[in-house]
C-alpha atoms as a PDB file:
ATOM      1  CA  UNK A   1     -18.542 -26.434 -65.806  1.00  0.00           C
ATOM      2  CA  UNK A   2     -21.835 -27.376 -64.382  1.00  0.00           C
ATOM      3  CA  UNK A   3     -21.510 -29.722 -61.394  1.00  0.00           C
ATOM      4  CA  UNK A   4     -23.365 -33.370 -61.024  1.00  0.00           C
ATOM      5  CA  UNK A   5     -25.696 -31.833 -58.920  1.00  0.00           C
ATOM      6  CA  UNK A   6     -26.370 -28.773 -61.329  1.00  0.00           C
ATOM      7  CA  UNK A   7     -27.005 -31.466 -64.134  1.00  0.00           C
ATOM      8  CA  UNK A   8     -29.666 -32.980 -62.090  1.00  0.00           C
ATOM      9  CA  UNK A   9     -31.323 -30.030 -61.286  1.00  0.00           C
ATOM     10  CA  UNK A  10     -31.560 -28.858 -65.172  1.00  0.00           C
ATOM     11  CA  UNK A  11     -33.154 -31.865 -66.077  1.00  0.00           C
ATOM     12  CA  UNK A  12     -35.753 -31.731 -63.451  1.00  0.00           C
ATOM     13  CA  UNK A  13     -34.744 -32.799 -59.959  1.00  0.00           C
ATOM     14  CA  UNK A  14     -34.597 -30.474 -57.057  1.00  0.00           C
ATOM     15  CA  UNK A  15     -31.446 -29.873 -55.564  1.00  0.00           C
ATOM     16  CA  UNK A  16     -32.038 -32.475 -52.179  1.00  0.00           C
ATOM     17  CA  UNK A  17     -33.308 -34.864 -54.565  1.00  0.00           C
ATOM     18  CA  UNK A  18     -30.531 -34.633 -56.501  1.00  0.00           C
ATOM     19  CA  UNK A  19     -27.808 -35.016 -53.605  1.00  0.00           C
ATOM     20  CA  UNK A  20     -30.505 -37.726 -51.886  1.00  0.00           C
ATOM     21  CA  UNK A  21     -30.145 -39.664 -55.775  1.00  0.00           C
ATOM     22  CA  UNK A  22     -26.420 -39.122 -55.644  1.00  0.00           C
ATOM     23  CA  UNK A  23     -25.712 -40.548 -52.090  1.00  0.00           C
ATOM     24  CA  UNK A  24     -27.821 -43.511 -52.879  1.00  0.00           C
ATOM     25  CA  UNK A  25     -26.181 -44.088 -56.179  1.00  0.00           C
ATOM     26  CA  UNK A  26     -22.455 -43.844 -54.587  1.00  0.00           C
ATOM     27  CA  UNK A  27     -23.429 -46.040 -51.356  1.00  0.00           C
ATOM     28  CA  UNK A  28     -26.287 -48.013 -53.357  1.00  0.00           C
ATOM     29  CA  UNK A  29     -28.673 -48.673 -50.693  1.00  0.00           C
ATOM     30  CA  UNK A  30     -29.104 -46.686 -46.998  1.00  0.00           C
ATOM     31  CA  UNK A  31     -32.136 -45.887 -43.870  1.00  0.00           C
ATOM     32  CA  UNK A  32     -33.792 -42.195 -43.770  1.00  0.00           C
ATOM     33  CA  UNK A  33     -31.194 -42.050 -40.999  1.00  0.00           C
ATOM     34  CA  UNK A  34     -27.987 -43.313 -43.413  1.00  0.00           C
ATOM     35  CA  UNK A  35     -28.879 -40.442 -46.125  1.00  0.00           C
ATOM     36  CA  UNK A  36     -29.447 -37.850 -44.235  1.00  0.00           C
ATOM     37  CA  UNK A  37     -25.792 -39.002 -43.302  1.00  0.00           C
ATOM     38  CA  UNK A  38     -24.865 -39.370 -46.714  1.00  0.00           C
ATOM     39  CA  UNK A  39     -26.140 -36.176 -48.210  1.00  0.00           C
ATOM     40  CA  UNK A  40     -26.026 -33.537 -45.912  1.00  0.00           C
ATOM     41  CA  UNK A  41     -29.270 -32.205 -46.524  1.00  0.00           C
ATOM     42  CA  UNK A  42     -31.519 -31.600 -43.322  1.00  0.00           C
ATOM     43  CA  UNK A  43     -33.214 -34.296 -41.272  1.00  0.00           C
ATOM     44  CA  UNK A  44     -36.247 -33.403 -41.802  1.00  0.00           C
ATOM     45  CA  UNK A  45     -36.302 -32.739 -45.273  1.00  0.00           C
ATOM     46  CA  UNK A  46     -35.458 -36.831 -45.803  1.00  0.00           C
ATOM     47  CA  UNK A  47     -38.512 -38.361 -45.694  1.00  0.00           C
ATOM     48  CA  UNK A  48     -40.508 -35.809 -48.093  1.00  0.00           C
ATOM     49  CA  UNK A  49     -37.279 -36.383 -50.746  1.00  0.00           C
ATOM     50  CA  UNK A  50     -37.334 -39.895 -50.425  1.00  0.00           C
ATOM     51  CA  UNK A  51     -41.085 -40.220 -51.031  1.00  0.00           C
ATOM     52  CA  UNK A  52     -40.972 -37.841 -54.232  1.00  0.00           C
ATOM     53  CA  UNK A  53     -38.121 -39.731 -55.482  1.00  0.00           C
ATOM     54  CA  UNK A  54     -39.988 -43.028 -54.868  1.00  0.00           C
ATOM     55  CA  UNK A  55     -43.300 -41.733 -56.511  1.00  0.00           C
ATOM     56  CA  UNK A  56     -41.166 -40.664 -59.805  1.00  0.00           C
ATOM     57  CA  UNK A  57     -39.764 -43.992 -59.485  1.00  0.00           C
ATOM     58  CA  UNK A  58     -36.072 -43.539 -59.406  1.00  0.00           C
ATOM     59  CA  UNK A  59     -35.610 -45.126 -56.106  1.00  0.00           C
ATOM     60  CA  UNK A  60     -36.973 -48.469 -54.801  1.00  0.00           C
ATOM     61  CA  UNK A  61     -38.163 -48.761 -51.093  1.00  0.00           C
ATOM     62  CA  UNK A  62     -37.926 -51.805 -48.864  1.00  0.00           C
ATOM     63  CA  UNK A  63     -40.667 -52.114 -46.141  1.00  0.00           C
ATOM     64  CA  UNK A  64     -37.742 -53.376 -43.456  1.00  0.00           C
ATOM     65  CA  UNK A  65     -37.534 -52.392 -39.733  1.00  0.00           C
ATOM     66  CA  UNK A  66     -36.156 -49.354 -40.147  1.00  0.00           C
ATOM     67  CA  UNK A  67     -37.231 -48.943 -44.243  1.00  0.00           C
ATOM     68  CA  UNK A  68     -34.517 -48.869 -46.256  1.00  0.00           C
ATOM     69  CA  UNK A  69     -34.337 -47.339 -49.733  1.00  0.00           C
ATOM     70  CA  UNK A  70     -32.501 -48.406 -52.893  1.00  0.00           C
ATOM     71  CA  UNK A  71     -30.897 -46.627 -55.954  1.00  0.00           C
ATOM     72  CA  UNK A  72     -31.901 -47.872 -59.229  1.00  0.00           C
ATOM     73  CA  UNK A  73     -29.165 -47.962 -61.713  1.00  0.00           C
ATOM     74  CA  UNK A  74     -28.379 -44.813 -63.421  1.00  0.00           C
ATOM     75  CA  UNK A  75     -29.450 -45.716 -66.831  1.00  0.00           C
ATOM     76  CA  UNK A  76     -32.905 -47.341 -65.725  1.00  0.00           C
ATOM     77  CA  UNK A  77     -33.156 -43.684 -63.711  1.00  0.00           C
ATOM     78  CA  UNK A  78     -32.260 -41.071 -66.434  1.00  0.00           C
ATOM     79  CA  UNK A  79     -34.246 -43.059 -68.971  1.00  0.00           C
ATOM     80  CA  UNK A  80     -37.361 -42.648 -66.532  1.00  0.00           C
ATOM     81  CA  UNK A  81     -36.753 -39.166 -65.870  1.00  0.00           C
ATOM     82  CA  UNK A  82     -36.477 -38.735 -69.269  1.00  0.00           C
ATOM     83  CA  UNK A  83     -39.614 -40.644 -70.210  1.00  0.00           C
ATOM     84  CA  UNK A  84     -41.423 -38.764 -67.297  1.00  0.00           C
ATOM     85  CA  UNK A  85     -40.294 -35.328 -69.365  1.00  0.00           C
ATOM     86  CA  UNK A  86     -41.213 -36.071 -72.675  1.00  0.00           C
ATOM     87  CA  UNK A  87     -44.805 -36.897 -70.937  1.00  0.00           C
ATOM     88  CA  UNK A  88     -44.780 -33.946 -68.695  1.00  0.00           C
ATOM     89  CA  UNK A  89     -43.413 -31.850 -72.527  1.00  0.00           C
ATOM     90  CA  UNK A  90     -46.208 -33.285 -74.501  1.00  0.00           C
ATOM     91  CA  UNK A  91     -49.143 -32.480 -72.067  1.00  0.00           C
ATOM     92  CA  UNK A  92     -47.817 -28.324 -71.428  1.00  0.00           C
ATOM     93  CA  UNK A  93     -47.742 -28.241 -75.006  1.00  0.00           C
ATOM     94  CA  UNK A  94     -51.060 -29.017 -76.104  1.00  0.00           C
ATOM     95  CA  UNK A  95     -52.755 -27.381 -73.220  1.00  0.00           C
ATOM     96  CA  UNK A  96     -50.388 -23.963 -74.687  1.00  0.00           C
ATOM     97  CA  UNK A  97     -51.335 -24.552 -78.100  1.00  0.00           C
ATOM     98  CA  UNK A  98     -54.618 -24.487 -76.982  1.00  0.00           C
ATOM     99  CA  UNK A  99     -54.032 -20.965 -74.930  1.00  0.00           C
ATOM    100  CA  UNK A 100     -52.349 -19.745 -78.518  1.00  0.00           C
ATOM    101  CA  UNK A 101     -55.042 -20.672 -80.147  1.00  0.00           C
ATOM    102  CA  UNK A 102     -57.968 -19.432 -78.198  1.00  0.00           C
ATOM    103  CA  UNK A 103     -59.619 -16.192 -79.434  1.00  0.00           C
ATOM    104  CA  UNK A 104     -61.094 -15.860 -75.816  1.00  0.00           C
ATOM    105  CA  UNK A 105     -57.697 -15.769 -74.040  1.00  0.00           C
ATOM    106  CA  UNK A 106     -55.382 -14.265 -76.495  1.00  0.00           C
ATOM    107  CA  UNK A 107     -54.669 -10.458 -77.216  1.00  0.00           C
ATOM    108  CA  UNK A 108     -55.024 -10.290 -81.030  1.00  0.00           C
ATOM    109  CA  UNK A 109     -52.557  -7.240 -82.148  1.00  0.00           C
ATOM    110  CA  UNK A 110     -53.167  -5.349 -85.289  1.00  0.00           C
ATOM    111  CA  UNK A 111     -49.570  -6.354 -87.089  1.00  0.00           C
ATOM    112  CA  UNK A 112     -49.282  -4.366 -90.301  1.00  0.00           C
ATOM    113  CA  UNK A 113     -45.600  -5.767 -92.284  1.00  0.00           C
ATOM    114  CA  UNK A 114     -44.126  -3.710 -94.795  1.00  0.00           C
ATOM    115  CA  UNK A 115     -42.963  -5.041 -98.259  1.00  0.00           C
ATOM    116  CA  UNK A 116     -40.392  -2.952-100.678  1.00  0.00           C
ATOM    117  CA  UNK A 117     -39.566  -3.718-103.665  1.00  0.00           C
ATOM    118  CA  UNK A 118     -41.290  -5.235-107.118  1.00  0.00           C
ATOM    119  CA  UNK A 119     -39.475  -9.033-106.847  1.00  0.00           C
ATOM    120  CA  UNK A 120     -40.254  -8.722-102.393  1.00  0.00           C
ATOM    121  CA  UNK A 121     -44.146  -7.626-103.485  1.00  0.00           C
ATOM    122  CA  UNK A 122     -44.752 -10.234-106.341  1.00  0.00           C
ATOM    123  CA  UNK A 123     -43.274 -12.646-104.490  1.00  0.00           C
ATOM    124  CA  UNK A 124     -45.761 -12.199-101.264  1.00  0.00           C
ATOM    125  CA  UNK A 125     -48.467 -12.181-103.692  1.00  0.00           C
ATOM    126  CA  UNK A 126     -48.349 -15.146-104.519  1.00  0.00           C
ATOM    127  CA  UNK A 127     -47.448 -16.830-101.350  1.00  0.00           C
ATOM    128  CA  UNK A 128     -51.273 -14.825-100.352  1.00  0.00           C
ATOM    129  CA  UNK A 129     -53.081 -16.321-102.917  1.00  0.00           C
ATOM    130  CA  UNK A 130     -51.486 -19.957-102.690  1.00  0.00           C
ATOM    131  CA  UNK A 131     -52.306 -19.748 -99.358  1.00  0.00           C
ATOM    132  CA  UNK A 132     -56.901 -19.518-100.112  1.00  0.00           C
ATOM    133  CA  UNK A 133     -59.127 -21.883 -99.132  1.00  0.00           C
ATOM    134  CA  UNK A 134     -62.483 -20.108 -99.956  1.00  0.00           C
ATOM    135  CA  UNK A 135     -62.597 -16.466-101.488  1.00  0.00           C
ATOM    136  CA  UNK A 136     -59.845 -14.111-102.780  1.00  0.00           C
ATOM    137  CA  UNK A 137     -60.852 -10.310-103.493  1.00  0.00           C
ATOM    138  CA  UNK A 138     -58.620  -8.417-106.014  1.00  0.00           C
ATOM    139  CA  UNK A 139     -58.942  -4.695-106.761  1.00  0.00           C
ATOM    140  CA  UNK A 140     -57.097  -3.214-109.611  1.00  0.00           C
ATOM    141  CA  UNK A 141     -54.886  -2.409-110.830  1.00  0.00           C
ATOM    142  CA  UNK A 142     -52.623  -4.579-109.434  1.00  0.00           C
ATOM    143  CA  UNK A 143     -48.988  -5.393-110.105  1.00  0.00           C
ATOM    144  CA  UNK A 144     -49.989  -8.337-111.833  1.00  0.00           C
ATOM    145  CA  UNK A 145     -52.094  -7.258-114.312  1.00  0.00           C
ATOM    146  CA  UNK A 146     -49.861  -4.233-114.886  1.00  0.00           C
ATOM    147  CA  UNK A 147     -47.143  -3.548-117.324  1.00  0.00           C
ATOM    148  CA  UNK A 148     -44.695  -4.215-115.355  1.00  0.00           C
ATOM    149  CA  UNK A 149     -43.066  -7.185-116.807  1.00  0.00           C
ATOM    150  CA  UNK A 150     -42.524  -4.893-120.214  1.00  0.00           C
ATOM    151  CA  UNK A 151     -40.762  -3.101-117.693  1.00  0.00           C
ATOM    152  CA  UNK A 152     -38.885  -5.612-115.206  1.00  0.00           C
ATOM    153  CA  UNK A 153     -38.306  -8.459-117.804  1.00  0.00           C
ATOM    154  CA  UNK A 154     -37.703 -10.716-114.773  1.00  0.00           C
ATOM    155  CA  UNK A 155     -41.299 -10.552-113.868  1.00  0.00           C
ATOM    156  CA  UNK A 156     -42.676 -11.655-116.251  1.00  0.00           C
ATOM    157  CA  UNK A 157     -42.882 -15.220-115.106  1.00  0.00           C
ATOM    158  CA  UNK A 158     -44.447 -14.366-111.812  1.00  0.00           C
ATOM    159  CA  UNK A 159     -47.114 -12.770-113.664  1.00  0.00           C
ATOM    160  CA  UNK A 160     -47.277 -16.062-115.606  1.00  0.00           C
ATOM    161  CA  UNK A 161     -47.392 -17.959-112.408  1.00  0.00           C
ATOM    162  CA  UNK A 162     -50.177 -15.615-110.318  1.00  0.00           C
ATOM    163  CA  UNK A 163     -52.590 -15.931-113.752  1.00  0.00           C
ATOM    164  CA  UNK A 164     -51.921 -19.905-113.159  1.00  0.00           C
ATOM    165  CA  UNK A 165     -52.077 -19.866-109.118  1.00  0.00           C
ATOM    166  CA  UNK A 166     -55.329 -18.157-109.888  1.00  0.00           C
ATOM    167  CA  UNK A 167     -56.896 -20.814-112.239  1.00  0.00           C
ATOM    168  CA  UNK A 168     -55.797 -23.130-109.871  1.00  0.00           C
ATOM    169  CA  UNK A 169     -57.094 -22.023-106.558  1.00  0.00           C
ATOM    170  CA  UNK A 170     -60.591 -21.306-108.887  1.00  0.00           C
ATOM    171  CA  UNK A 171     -60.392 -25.076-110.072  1.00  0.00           C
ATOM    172  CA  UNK A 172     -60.179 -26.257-106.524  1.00  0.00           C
ATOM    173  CA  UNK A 173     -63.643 -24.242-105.281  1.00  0.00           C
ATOM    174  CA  UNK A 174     -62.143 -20.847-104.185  1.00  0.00           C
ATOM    175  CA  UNK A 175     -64.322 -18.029-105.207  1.00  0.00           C
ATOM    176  CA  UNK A 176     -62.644 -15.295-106.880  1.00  0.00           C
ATOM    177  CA  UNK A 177     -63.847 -11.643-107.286  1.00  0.00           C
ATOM    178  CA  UNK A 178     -61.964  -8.783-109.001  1.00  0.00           C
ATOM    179  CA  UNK A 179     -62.790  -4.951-108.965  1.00  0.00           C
ATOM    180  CA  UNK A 180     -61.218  -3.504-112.021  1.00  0.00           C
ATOM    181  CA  UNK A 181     -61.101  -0.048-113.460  1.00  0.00           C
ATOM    182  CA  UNK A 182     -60.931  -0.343-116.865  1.00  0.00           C
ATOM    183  CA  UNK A 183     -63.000  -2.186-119.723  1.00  0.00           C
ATOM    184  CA  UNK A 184     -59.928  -3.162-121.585  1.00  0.00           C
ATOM    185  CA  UNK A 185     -57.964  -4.395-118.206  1.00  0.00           C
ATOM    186  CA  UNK A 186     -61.332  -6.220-117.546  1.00  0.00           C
ATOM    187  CA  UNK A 187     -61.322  -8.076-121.068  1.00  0.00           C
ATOM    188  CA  UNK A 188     -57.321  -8.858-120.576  1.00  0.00           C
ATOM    189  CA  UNK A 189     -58.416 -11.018-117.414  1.00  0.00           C
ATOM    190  CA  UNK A 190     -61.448 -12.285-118.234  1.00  0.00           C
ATOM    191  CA  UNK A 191     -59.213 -13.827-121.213  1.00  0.00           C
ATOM    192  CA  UNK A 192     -56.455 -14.739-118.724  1.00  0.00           C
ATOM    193  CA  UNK A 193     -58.629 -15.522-116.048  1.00  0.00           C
ATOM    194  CA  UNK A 194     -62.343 -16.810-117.660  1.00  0.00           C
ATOM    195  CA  UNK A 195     -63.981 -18.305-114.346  1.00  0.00           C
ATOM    196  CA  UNK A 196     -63.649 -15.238-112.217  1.00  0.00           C
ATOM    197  CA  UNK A 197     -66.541 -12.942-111.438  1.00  0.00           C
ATOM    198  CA  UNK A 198     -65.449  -9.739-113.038  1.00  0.00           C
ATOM    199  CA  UNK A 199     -66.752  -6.027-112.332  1.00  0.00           C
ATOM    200  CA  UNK A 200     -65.802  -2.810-113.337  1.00  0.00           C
ATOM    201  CA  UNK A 201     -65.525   0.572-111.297  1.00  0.00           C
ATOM    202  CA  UNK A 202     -65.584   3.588-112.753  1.00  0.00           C
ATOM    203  CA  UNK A 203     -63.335   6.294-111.268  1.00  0.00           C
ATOM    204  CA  UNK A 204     -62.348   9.683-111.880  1.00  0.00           C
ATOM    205  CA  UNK A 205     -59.700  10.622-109.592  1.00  0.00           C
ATOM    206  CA  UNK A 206     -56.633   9.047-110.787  1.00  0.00           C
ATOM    207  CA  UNK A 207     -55.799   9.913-106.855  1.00  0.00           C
ATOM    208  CA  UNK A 208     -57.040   5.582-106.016  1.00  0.00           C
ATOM    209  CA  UNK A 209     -55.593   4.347-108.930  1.00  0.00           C
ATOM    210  CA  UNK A 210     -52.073   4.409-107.622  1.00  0.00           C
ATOM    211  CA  UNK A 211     -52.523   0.734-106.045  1.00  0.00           C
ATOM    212  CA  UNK A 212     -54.717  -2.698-105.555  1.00  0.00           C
ATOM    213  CA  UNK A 213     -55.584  -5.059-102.924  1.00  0.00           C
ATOM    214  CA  UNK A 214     -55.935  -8.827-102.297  1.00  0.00           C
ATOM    215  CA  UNK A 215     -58.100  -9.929-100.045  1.00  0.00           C
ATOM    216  CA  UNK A 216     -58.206 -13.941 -98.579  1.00  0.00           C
ATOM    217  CA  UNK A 217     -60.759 -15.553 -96.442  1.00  0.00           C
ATOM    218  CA  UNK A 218     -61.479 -11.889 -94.433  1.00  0.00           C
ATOM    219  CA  UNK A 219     -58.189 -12.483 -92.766  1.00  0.00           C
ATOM    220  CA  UNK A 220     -55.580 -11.278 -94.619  1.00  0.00           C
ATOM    221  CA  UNK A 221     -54.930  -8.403 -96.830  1.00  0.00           C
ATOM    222  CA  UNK A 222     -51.945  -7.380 -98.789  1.00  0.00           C
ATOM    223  CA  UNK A 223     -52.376  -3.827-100.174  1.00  0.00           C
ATOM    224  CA  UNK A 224     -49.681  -2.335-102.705  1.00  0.00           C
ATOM    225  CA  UNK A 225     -48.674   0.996-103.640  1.00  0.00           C
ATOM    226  CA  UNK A 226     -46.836   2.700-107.176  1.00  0.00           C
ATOM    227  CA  UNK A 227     -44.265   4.635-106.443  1.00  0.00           C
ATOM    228  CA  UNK A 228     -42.151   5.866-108.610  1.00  0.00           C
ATOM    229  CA  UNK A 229     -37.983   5.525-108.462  1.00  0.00           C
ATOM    230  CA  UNK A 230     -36.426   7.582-110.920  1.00  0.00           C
ATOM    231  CA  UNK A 231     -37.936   7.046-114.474  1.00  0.00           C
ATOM    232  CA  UNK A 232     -39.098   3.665-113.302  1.00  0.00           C
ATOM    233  CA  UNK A 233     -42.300   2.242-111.624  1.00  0.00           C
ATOM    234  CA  UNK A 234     -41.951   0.202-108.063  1.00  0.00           C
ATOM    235  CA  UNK A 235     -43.553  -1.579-105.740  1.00  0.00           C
ATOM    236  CA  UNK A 236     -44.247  -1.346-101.954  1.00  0.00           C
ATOM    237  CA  UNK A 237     -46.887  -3.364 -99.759  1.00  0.00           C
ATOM    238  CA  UNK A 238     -48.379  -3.409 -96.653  1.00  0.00           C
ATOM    239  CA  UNK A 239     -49.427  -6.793 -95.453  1.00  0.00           C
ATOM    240  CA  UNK A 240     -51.917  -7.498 -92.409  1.00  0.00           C
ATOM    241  CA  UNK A 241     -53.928 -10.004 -90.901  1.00  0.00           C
ATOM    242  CA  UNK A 242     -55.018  -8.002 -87.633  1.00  0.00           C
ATOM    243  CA  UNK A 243     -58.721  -8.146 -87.223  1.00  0.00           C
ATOM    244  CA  UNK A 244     -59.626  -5.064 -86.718  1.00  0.00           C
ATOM    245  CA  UNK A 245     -57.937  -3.347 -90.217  1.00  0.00           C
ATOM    246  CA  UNK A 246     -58.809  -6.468 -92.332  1.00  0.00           C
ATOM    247  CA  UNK A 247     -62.475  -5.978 -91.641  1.00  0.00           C
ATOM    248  CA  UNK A 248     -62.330  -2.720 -92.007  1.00  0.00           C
ATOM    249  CA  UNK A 249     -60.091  -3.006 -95.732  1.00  0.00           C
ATOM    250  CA  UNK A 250     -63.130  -6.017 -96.394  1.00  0.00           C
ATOM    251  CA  UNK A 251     -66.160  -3.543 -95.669  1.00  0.00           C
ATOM    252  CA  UNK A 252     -64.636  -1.333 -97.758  1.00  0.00           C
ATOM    253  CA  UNK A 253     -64.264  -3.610-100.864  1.00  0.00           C
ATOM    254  CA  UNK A 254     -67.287  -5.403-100.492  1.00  0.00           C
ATOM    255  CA  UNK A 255     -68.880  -1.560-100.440  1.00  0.00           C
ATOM    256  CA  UNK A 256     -66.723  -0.961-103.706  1.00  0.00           C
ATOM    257  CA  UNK A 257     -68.078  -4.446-105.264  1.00  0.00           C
ATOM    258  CA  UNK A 258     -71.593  -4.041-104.329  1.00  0.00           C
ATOM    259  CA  UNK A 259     -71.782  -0.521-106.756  1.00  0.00           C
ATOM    260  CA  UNK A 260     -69.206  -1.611-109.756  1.00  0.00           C
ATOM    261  CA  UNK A 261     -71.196  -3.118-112.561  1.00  0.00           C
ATOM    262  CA  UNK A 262     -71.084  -6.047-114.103  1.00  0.00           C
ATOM    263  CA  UNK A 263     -70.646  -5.641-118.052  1.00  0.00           C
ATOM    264  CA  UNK A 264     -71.584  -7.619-121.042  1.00  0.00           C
ATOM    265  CA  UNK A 265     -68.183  -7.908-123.243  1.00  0.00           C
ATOM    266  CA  UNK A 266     -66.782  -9.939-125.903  1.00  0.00           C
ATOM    267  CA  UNK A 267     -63.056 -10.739-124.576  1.00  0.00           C
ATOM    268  CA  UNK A 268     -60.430 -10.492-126.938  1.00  0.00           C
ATOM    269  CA  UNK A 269     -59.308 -13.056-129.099  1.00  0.00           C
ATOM    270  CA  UNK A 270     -56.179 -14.480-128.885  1.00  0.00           C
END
C-alpha cells in the first residue's frame, strides 16, 4: 500500500515537497528553520522546496522576521494541484498531437493489414468507401459486383448496401471511377450505379482477373483476392494506407484508367 508520501509524489510533487507539504499540514504553520525540523529533509534543500511549493501555490508565505510559511488546507491544495494538472495535461497534449500529426517529424511506416474471409472483406469495404471525401477508384471485378451473394445468401444485403453507400458518397460530390472488364459487368453497374464514370479494360490473361481494388483519396487502398476453399469462392484482402505502396497501387490504376475505353452502351432495362 502506497504511503502518503508515495501518493504525493504520483500526483506530481517531489518527494521533499511532499514531506515539506506534510509537516506543514500536521504542524500548520512553521520558519525554514521549524521544517527542516519537521521534515527531515536537508537544510539546505528548505528554501528551494518552500519557494516551489509557494509558486504552485499550495503554501502561503508570511513576510515576518524570520518568514514563516503556512499550509493551505488540504482540499484548497489537492484541488490546485489538480487544476495545475489538468492545465499542465491539456498543453502536452496538443503540442503531441501536433508531433503525431506532423509529416515533417513523424516516421510514416508502410502498414499492410490482412483481411480473411467474405463477411471480414465486405464488411471493410464498406467501412473504405463510407469513409470518402473526394474520389474512390474501383477495379473489377470486385466482390461486390460478383456473384457472390447467389453464393453466400447472407451477402446479399451488403451488396445492397455498397451499391447504396456508392450513390450516396456520389450524391454528396465524391468522384467515382470504375475499371471493369467486361461489357455486360459494365452495363450491370452503370444500371446499379448511373452517375459513375465507367470504363472498360480488355484483358486476356485471366491471370489479373482473380481480384479488384478500391482506391480513396490516394491514401488508402484495400485490394482483394479469390481464392478458392473447397468447391466454394472466398475472400481475402490486404488493406494499406502507407504512402509509399498506395502511390505506387494509384500510379498503377490511374495507368490502367488512362488506356481502358470508354464505351457507348444501352444499359439494361430493368
Amino acid at each position: 500500500m502506497h504511503s502518503l508520501i508515495d501518493s504525493l509524489r504520483n500526483i506530481g510533487l517531489t518527494e521533499y515537497e511532499a514531506k515539506v507539504f506534510v509537516a506543514l499540514t500536521r504542524h500548520g504553520s512553521g520558519t525554514a528553520t521549524d521544517i527542516h525540523m519537521f521534515s527531515g529533509i536537508p537544510r539546505p534543500a528548505v528554501y528551494g522546496v518552500l519557494k516551489k511549493l509557494a509558486e504552485r501555490g499550495i503554501i502561503e508565505v508570511q513576510h515576518t522576521k524570520p518568514m514563516r510559511y503556512k499550509c493551505m488546507s488540504p482540499e484548497e491544495a489537492i484541488e490546485k494541484i489538480k487544476k495545475d494538472f489538468e492545465q499542465e495535461t491539456e498543453v502536452v497534449l496538443e503540442k503531441l498531437e501536433d508531433i503525431y500529426s506532423s509529416e515533417e517529424n513523424v516516421l510514416q511506416e508502410e502498414v499492410v493489414w490482412t483481411i480473411n474471409g467474405l463477411k471480414n472483406v465486405t464488411d471493410r469495404i464498406i467501412q473504405v468507401i463510407c469513409s470518402a471525401r473526394s474520389e474512390i477508384i474501383v477495379e473489377t471485378p470486385h466482390p461486390a459486383f460478383r456473384d457472390l451473394e447467389n453464393v453466400y445468401p447472407v451477402i446479399e444485403k451488403h451488396h445492397k448496401e455498397l451499391v447504396e453507400v456508392f450513390n450516396r458518397k456520389i450524391g454528396e460530390g465524391v468522384k467515382v471511377r470504375m475499371i471493369i472488364y467486361s461489357m455486360d459487368e459494365l452495363r450491370d453497374i452503370a444500371a446499379l450505379i448511373p452517375d459513375a464514370e465507367l470504363r472498360l479494360y480488355t484483358i486476356k490473361d485471366e491471370q489479373f482477373r482473380k481480384g479488384g481494388a478500391i482506391l480513396v483519396d490516394s491514401s488508402e487502398i484495400l485490394i482483394d483476392l479469390k481464392k478458392e476453399v473447397g468447391s466454394r469462392e472466398d475472400l481475402t484482402a490486404i488493406w494499406s494506407n502507407g504512402k509509399e505502396f498506395v502511390s505506387i497501387m494509384k500510379h498503377l490504376l490511374e495507368s490502367e484508367w488512362a488506356v481502358s475505353e470508354d464505351p457507348l452502351f444501352e444499359t439494361k432495362k430493368e
